[in-house]
Protein backbone atom coordinates (compact mmCIF):
# COMPACT_ATOMS: atom_id res chain seq x y z
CA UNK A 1 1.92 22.02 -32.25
CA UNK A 2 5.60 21.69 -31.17
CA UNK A 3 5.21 22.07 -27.62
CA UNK A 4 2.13 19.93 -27.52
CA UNK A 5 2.99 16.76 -29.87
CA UNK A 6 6.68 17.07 -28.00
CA UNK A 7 4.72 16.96 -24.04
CA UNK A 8 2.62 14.54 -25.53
CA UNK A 9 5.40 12.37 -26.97
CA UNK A 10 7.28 12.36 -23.42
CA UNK A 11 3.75 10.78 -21.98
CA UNK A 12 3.85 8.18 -24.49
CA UNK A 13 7.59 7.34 -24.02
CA UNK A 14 7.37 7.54 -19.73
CA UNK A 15 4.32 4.89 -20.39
CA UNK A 16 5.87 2.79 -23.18
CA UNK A 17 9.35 2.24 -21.31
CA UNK A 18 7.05 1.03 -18.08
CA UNK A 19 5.67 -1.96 -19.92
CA UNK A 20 9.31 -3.37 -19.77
CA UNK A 21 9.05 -6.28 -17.36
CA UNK A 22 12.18 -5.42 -15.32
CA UNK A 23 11.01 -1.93 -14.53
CA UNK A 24 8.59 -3.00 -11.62
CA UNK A 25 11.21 -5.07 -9.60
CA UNK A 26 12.93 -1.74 -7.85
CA UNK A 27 11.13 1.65 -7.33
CA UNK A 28 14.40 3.81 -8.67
CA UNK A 29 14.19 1.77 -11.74
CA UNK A 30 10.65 2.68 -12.27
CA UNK A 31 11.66 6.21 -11.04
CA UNK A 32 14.27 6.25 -13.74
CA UNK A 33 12.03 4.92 -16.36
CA UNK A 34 9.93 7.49 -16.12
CA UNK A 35 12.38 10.49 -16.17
CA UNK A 36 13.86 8.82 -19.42
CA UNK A 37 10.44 9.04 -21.13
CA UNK A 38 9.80 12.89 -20.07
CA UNK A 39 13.76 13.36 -20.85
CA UNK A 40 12.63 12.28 -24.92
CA UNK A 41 9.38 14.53 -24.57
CA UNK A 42 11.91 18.05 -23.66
CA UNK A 43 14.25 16.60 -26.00
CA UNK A 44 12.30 16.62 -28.96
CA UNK A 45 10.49 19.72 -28.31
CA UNK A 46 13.98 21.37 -28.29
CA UNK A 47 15.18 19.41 -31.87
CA UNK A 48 11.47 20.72 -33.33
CA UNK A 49 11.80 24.36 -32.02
CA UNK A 50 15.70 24.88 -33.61
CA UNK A 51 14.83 22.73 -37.19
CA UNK A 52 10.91 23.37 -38.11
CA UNK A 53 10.01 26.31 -35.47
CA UNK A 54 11.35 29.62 -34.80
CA UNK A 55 14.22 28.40 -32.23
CA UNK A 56 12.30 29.69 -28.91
CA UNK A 57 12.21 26.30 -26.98
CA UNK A 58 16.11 25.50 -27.34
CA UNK A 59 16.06 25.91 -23.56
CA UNK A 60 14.33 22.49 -23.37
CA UNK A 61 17.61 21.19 -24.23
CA UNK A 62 18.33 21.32 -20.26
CA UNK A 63 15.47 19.49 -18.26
CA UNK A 64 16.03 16.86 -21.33
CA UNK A 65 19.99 16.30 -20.03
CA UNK A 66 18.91 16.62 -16.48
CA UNK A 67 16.24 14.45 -16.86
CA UNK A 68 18.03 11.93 -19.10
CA UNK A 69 21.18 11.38 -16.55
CA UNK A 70 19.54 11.65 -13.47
CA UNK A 71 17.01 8.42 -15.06
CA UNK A 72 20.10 6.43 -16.30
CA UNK A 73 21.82 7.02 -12.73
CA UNK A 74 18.49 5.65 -11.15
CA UNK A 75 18.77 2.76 -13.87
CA UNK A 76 22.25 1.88 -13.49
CA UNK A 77 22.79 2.18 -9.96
CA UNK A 78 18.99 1.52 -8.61
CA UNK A 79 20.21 2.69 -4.84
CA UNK A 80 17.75 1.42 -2.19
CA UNK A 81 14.71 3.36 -0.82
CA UNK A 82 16.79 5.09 2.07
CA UNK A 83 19.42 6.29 -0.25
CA UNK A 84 16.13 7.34 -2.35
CA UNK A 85 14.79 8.51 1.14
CA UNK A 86 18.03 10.62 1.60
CA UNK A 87 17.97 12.31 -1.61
CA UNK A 88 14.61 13.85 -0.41
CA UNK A 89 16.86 16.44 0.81
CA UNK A 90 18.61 17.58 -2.61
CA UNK A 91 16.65 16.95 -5.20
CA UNK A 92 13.39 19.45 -4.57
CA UNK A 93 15.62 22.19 -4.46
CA UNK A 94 16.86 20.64 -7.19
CA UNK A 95 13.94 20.34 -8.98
CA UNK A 96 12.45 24.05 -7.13
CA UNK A 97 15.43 25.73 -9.41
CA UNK A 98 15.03 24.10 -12.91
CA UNK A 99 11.39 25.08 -13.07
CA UNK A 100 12.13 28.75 -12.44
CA UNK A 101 14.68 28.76 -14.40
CA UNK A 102 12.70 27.00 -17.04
CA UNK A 103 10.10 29.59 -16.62
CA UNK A 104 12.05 32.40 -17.55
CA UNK A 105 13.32 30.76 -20.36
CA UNK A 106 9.69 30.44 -21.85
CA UNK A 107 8.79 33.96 -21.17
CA UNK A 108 11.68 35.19 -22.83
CA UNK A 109 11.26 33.00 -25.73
CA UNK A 110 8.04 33.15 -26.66
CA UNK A 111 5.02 35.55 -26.26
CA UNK A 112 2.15 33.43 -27.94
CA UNK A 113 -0.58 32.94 -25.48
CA UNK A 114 -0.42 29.12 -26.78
CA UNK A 115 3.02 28.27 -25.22
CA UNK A 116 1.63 29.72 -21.40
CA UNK A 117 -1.85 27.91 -21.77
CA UNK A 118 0.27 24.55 -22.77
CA UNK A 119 3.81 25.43 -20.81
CA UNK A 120 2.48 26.84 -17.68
CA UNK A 121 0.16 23.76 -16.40
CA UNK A 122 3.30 21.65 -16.64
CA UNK A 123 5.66 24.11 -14.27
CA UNK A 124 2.67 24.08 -11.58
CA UNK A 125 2.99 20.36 -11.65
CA UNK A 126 6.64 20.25 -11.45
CA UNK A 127 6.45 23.13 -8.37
CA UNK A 128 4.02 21.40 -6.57
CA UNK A 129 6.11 18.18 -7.13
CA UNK A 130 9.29 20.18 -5.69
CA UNK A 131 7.50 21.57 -2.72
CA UNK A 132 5.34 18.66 -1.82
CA UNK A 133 8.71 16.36 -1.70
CA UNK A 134 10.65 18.70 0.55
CA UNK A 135 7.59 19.02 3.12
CA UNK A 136 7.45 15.01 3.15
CA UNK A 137 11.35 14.65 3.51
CA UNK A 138 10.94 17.69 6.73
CA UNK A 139 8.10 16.13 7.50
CA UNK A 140 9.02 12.41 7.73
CA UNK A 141 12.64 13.21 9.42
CA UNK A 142 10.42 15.43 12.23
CA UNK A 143 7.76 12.85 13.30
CA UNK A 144 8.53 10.98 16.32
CA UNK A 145 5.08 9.78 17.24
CA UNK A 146 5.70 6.78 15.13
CA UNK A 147 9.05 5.85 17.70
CA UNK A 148 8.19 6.53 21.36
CA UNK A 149 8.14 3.33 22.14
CA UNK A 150 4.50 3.29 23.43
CA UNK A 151 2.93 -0.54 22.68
CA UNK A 152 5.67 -1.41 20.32
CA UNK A 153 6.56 -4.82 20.29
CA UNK A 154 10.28 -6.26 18.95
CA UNK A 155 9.87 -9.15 16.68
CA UNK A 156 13.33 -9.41 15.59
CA UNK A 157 14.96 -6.32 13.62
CA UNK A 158 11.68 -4.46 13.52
CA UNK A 159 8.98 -3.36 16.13
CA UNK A 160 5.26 -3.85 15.75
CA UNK A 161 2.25 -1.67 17.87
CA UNK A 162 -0.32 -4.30 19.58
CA UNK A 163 -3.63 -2.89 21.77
CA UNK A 164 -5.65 -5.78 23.52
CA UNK A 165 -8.80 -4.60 25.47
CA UNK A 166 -11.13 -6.75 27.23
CA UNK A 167 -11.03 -9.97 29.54
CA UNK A 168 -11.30 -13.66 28.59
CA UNK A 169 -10.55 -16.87 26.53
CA UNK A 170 -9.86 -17.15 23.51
CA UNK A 171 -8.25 -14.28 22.83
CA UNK A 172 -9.71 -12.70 19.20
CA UNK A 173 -6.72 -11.38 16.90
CA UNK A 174 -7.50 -8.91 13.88
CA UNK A 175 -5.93 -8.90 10.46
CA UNK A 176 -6.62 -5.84 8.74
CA UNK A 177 -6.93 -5.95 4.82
CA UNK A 178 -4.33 -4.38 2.34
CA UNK A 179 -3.08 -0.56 2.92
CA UNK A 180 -5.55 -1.03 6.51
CA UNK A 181 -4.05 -0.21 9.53
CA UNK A 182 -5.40 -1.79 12.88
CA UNK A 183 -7.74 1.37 13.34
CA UNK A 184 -9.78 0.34 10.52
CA UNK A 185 -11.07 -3.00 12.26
CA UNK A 186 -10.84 -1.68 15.80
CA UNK A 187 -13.00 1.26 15.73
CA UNK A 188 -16.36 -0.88 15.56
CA UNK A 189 -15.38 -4.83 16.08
CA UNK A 190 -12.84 -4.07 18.91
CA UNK A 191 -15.18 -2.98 21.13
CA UNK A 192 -18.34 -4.90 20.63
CA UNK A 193 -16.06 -7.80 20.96
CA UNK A 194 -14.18 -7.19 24.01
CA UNK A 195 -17.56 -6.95 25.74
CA UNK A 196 -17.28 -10.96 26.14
CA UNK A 197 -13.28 -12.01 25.46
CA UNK A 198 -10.18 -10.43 24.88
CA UNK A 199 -9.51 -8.92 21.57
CA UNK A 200 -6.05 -8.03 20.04
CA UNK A 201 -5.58 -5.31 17.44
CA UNK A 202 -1.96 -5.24 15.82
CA UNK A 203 -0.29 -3.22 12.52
CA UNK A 204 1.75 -4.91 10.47
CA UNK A 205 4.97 -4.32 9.30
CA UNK A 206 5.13 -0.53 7.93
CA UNK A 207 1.49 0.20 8.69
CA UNK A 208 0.04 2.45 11.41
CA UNK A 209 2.15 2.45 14.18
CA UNK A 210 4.54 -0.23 13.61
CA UNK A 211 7.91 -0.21 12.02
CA UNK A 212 8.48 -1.44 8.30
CA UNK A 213 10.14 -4.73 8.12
CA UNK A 214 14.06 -5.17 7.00
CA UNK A 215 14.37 -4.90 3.33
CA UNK A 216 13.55 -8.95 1.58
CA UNK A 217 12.34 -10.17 5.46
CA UNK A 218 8.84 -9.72 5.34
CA UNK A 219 6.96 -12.86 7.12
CA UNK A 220 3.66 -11.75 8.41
CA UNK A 221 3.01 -15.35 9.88
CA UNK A 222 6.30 -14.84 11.92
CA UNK A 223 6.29 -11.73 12.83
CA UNK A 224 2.73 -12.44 14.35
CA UNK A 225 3.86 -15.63 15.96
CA UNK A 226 6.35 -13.65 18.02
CA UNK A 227 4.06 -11.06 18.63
CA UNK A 228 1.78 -12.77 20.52
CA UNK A 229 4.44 -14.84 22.48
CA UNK A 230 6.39 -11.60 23.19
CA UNK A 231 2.89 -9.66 24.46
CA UNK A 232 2.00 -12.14 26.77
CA UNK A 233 -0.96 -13.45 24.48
CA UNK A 234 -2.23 -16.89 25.65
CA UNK A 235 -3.54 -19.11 23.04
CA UNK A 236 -4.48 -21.20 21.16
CA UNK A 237 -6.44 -17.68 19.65
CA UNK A 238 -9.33 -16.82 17.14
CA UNK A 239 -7.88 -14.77 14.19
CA UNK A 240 -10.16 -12.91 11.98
CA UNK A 241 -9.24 -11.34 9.14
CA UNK A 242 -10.93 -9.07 6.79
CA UNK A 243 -9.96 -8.86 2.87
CA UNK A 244 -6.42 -9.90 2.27
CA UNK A 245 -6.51 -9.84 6.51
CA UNK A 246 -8.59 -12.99 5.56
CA UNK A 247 -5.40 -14.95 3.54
CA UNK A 248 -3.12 -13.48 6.26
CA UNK A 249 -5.59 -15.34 8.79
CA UNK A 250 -5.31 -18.62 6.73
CA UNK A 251 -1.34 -18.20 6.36
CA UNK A 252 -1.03 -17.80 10.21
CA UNK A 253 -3.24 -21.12 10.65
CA UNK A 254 -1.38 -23.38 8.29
CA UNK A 255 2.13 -22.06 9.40
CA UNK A 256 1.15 -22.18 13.54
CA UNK A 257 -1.76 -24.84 13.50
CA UNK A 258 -1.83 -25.41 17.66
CA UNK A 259 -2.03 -21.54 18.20
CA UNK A 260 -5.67 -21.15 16.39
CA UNK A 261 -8.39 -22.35 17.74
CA UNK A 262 -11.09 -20.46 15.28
CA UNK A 263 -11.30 -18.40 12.03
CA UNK A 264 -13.97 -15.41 10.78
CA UNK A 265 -13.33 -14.23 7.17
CA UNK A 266 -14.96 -11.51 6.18
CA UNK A 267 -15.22 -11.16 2.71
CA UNK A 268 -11.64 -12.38 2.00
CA UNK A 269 -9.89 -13.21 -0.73
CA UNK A 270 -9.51 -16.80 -1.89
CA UNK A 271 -6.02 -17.70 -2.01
CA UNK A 272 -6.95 -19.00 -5.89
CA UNK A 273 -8.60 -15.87 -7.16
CA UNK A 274 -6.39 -13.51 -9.56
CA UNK A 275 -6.70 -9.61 -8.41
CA UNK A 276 -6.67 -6.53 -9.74
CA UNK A 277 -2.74 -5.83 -9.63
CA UNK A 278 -1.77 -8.79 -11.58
CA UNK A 279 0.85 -7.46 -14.58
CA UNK A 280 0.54 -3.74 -12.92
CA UNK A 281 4.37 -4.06 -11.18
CA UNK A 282 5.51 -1.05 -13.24
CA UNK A 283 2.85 1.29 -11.78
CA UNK A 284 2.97 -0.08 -8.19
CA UNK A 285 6.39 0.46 -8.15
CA UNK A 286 5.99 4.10 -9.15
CA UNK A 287 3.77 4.14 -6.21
CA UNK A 288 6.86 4.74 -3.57
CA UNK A 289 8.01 7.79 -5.29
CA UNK A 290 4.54 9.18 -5.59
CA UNK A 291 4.21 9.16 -1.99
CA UNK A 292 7.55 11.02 -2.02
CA UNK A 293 6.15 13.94 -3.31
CA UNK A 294 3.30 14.65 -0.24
CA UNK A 295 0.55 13.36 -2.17
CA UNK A 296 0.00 10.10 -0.24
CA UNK A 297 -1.97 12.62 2.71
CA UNK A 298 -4.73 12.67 0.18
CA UNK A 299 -5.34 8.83 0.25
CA UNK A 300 -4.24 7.78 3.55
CA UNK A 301 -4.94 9.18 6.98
CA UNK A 302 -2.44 11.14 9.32
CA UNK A 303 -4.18 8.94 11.94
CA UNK A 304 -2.92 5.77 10.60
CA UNK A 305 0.81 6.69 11.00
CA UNK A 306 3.02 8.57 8.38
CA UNK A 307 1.24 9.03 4.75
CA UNK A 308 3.88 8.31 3.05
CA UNK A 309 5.45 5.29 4.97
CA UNK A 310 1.66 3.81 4.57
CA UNK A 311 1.98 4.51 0.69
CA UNK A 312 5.27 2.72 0.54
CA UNK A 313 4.30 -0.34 2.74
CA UNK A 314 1.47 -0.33 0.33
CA UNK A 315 3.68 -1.15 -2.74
CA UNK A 316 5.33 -3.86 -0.86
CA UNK A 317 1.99 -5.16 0.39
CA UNK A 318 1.31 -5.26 -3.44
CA UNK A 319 4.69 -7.20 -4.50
CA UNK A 320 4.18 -9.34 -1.65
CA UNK A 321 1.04 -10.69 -2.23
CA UNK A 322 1.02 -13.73 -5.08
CA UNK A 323 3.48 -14.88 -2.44
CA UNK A 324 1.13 -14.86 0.48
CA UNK A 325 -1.77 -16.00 -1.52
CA UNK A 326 0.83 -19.37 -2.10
CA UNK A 327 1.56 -19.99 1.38
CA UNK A 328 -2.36 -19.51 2.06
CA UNK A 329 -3.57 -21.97 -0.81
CA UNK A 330 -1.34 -24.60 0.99
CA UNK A 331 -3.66 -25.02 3.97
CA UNK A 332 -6.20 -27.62 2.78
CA UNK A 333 -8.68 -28.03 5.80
CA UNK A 334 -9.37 -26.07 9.16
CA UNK A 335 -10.49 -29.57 10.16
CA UNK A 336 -13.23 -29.09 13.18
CA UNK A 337 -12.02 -25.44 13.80
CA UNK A 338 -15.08 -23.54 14.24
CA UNK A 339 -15.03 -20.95 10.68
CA UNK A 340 -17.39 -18.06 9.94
CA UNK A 341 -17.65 -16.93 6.51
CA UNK A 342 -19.11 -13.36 6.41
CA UNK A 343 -19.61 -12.59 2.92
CA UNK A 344 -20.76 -8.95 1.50
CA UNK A 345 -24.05 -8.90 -0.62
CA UNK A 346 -23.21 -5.90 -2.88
CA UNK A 347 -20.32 -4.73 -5.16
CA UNK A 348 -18.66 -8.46 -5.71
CA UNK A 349 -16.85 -9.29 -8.85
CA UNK A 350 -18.05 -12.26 -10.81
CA UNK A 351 -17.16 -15.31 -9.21
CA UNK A 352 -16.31 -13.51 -6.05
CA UNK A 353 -19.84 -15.50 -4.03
CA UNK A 354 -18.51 -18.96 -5.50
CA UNK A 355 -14.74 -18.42 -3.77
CA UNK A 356 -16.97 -17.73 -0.64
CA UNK A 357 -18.73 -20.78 -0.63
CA UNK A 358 -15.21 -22.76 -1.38
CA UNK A 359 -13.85 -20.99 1.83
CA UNK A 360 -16.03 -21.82 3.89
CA UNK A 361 -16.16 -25.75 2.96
CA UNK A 362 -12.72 -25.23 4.40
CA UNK A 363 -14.33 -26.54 7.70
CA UNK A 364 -16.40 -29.12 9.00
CA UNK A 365 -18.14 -26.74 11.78
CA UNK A 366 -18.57 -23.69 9.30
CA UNK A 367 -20.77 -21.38 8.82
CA UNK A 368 -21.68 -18.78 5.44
CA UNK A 369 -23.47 -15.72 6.42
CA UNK A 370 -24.00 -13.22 3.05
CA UNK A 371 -24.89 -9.73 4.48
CA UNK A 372 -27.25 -8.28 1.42
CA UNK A 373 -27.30 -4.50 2.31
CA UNK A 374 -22.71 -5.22 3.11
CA UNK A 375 -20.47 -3.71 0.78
CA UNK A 376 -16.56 -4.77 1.14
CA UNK A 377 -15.95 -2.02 3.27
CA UNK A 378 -18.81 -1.56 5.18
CA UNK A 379 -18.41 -4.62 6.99
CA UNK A 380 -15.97 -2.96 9.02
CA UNK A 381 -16.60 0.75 8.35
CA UNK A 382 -19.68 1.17 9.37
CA UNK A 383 -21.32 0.85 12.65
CA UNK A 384 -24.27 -1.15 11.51
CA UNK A 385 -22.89 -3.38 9.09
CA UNK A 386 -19.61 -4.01 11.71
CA UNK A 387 -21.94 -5.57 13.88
CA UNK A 388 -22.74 -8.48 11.56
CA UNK A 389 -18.93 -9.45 11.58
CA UNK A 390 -18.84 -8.37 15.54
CA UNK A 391 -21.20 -11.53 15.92
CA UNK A 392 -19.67 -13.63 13.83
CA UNK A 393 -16.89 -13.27 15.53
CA UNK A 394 -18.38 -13.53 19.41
CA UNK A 395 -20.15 -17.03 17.39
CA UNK A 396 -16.62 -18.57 16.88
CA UNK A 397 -15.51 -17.43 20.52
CA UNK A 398 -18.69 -19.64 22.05
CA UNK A 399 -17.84 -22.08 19.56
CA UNK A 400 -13.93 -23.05 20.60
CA UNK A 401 -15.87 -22.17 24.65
CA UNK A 402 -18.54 -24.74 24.04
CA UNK A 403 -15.41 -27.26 22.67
C-alpha cells in the first residue's frame, strides 16, 4: 500500500503542478514540472517506509533528491532546447545508473512479490526512457541526410526543401496540414496535377526536409514569400492548402495579395473555429521532451525527416497556431479569385460543415464540393479520394487560365 499510494501520489502531483498556467510557455519548465511531481511520489514512499512500514524503501530517498534538483534547475534556469538538446548526452547515462542502482536497492530491501509486481514496471519505464534518449541524441547528432544541401532553399537564417514537377502557368503551391510534411500531399495530388501545370511541394520550417526556424522567428507567410522568389517560382500562383495548410493558404493571400491568383481548401480550418489544443499548453510542451526519449519513431515517419525534430516542430506548430489563425481571420474577401472548397463528408465535428460554407462565401467565383465517402485524411491519403482534391485543384488552374 506504501509503494502504490506513494507511485500513485507522484502521478497526481506531476499532473496537478501542469495545470499551472506558466508551465506550458518553455518545454524545460514543463520538463521540470514533471520531475518535481515524481520527486514528491519517491519522497513520500521513502517518509512511509521509515515511519509506518518496515524501513525497506529508505533508498527512495535518492531518485526523490535527484529528481527534486534536477526539476528546480529546469525551473529556475529553463535553458533553451539546444542546451536541452546537449544534455542528451549526460543525462541517460545518468538516468541508465540510478535505475540499476535503484534496482538493487529494492531487491535487497524487500522480498514480497508485491514490491517487484508494483516496483519493477516502473524501472522498465525508466530503462527504456534512458536508452531510448541516448539512441535519439546518437541518432540525431549522426544524420546528415537532413543537411546535404540537396533542394534546400535559404530564406534568411534557416533553409527550406522545395520539389516542383511539371510544366505550365499558374504554378500550384501545397500547404501541408499540422505535423504533415510535403510527402503527405505530394504522393497523390503532385502528380495528377503536374499532368497540366506546374506544381510546387515545400516543408516548412522544422518539417521533412527543411531546417527549423530561429528560435521566436517563425513567419510561414515570409518564409514562403522568399521561397518562391529565391526558387525561381513565377507567379502570381494557386496555393492549396489542406487542414491548417488551408489557414496557412489564407495567411499567405492576405499578407502577399498580387502573388495568388487562386485558392483550394480542403477541409481546412476556419480561422474562427476553437480546436482541440486550446488550454492543453502544459502537455504540448511536454511533447519536446517526449520526443527526446526515441518515442516520436512510433508516430512520425523516418521518411518525413528526423522523428524527433518532426515531434518538436510539432509543439511549436501547436503554440503557434491561435497566432496564425489571427493573421488568417484578417483576410475578409478573396474578391474574384477563383476558390474551391473541398469539404470531407465523414468524421466532422459539429459545426465543422457550417465553417465550410462560411469559407467558401469568401469568394465571388467559389465553389463547395462535400466528398460523402472523404474522411479528413483521406482526401489526401488515399488514391481515390486524392483525386477529388486533384480536380479541384486542376478547376482553379483553368479558372485563373480562362481569366
Amino acid at each position: 500500500m506504501i509503494i502504490a499510494s506513494s507511485l500513485l501520489a507522484g502521478l497526481i502531483s506531476a499532473a496537478s503542478l501542469l495545470t499551472v498556467p506558466a508551465v506550458g510557455e518553455h518545454e524545460s519548465a514543463a520538463t521540470g514540472t514533471v520531475l518535481l511531481g515524481f520527486a514528491v511520489g519517491w519522497a513520500l514512499m521513502a517518509v512511509l517506509s521509515a515511519r509506518i512500514g518496515d524501513g525497506s524503501q529508505r533508498w527512495a530517498t535518492v531518485p526523490a533528491i535527484g529528481m527534486g534538483i534536477t526539476g528546480a534547475v529546469l525551473l529556475v534556469l529553463t535553458p533553451s532546447p539546444a542546451t536541452v538538446a546537449t544534455l542528451g548526452w549526460f543525462w541517460p547515462p545518468a538516468l541508465l545508473a540510478l535505475t540499476a542502482w535503484m534496482v538493487r536497492q529494492a531487491r535487497r530491501g524487500s522480498s514480497r512479490w508485491a514490491t517487484r509486481v508494483l516496483l519493477y514496471p516502473v524501472f522498465a519505464v525508466l530503462l527504456l526512457t534512458a536508452v531510448g534518449g541516448y539512441y535519439e541524441t546518437l541518432h540525431t547528432s549522426g544524420d546528415s541526410a537532413l543537411a546535404d544541401g540537396h533542394g534546400l532553399i535559404d530564406v534568411g537564417g534557416h533553409r527550406l526543401a522545395i520539389r516542383c514537377v511539371g510544366s505550365g502557368n499558374p504554378t500550384v503551391v501545397l500547404e501541408p496540414g499540422l505535423g504533415e510534411s510535403s510527402r503527405s500531399m505530394g504522393r497523390w495530388i503532385a502528380p495528377a496535377v503536374a499532368r497540366t501545370t506546374r506544381i510546387c511541394t515545400y516543408d516548412q520550417a522544422g518539417h521533412g526536409r527543411s531546417d527549423p526556424a530561429p528560435a521566436q522567428r517563425s513567419d510561414a507567410a515570409r518564409d514562403l514569400h522568399l521561397l518562391l522568389g529565391r526558387a525561381g517560382v513565377r507567379g502570381p500562383v494557386v496555393v492549396a492548402g489542406h487542414s491548417l495548410g488551408g489557414i496557412f493558404a489564407l495567411s499567405f493571400t492576405e499578407r502577399y495579395p498580387d502573388e495568388v491568383a487562386g485558392v483550394v481548401l480542403l477541409d481546412s480550418m476556419h480561422p474562427k473555429q476553437t480546436t482541440a489544443f486550446e488550454h492543453a499548453d502544459p502537455l504540448v510542451a511536454l511533447v519536446p521532451t517526449l520526443s527526446r526519449t526515441g518515442i516520436a519513431g512510433l508516430f512520425f515517419d523516418q521518411k518525413d525527416g528526423d522523428p524527433a525534430r518532426q515531434m518538436q516542430q510539432f509543439a511549436r506548430d501547436v503554440e503557434a497556431m491561435p497566432a496564425e489563425l489571427d493573421r488568417a481571420a484578417r483576410l475578409r474577401s478573396l474578391g474574384r479569385r477563383p476558390l474551391v472548397v473541398v469539404t470531407a463528408g465523414q468524421g466532422n465535428a459539429p459545426g465543422w460543415a457550417a465553417d465550410q460554407t462560411r469559407l467558401a462565401a469568401l469568394s465571388s467565383r467559389s465553389s463547395h464540393r462535400t466528398i460523402a465517402t472523404a474522411t479528413h485524411q483521406s482526401l489526401i491519403d488515399d488514391r481515390a479520394q486524392a483525386r477529388y482534391a486533384g480536380d479541384a485543384i486542376r478547376d482553379v488552374v483553368d479558372a485563373v487560365r480562362g481569366s
